[in-house]
N, C-alpha and C. Protein backbone atom coordinates (compact mmCIF):
# COMPACT_ATOMS: atom_id res chain seq x y z
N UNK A 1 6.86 -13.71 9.92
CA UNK A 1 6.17 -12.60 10.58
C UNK A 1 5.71 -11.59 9.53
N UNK A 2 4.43 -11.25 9.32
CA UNK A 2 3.49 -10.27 8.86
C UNK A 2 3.65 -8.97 9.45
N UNK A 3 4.01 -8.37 8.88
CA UNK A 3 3.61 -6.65 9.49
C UNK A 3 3.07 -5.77 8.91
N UNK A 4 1.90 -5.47 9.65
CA UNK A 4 0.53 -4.48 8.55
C UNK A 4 0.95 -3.17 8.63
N UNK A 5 1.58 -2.76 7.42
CA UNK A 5 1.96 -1.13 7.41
C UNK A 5 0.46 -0.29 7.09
N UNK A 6 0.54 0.68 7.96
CA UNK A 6 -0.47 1.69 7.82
C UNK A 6 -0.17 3.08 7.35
N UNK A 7 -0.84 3.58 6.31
CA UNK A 7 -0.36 4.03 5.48
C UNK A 7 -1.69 4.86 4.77
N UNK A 8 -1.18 6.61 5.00
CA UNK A 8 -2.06 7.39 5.03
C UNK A 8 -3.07 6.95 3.27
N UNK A 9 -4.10 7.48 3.32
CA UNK A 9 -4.77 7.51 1.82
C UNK A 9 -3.98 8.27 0.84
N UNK A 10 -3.36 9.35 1.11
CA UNK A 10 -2.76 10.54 0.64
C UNK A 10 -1.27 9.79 -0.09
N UNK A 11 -0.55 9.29 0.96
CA UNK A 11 0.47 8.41 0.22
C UNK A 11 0.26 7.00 -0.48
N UNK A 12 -1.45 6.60 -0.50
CA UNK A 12 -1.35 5.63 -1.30
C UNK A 12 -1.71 6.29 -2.77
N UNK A 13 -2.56 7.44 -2.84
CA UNK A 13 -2.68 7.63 -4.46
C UNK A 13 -1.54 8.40 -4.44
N UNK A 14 -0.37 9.03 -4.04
CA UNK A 14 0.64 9.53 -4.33
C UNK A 14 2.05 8.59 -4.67
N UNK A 15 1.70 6.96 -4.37
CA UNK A 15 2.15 6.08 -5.23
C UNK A 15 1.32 6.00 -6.38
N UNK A 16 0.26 5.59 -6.20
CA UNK A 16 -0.11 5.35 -7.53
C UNK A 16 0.18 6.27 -8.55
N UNK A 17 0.23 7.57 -8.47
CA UNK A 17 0.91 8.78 -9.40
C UNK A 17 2.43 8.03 -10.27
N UNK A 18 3.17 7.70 -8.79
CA UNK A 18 4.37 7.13 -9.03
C UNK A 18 4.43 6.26 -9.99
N UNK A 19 3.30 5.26 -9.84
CA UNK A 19 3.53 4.31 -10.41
C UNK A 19 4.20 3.06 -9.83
N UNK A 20 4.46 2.98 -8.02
CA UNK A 20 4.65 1.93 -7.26
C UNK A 20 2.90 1.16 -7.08
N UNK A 21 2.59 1.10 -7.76
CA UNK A 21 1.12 0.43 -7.78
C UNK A 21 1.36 -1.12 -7.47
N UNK A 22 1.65 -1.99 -8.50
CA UNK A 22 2.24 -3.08 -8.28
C UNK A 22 2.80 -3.53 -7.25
N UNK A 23 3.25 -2.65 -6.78
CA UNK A 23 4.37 -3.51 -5.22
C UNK A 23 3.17 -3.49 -4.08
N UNK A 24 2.29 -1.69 -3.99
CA UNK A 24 1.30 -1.54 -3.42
C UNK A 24 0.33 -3.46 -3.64
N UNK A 25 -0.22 -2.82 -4.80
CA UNK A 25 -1.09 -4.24 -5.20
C UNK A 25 -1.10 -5.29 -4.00
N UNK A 26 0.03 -6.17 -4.57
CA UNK A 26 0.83 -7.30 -4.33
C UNK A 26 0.77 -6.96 -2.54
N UNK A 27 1.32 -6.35 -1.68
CA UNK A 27 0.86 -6.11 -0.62
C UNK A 27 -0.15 -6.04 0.51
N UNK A 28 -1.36 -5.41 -0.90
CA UNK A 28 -2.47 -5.21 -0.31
C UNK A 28 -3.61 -6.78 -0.68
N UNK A 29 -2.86 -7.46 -1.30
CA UNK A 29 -3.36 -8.95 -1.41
C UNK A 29 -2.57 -9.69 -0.36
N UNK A 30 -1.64 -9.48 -0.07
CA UNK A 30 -1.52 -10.19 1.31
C UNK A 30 -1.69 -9.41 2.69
N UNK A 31 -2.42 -8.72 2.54
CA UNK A 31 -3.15 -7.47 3.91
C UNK A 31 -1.74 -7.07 4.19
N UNK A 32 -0.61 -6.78 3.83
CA UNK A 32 0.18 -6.05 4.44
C UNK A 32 0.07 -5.21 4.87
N UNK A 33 -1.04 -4.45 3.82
CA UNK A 33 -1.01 -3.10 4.05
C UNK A 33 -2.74 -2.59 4.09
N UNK A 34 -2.68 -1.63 5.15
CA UNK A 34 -3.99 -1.06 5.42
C UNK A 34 -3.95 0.23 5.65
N UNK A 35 -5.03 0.69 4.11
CA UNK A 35 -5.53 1.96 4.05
C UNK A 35 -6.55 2.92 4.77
N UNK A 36 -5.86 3.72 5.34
CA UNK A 36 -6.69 4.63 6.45
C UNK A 36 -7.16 6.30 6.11
């Protein structure tokens, strides 16, 4: 089972700051995750 986390714009470049980019990445190649 797939589950597409949605997930503000604001907390995706506030990972990338972090530096959770990679896990992001990797996620967003298997559509886990969708930016809104």
């Amino acid at each position: 089972m797939c589950k597409v986390l949605k997930i503000p714009r604001s907390t995706y470049y506030n990972s990338i700051k972090r530096k959770d980019t990679k896990i992001i990445q990797k996620k967003l190649m298997k559509n886990e995750l969708k930016i809104i």
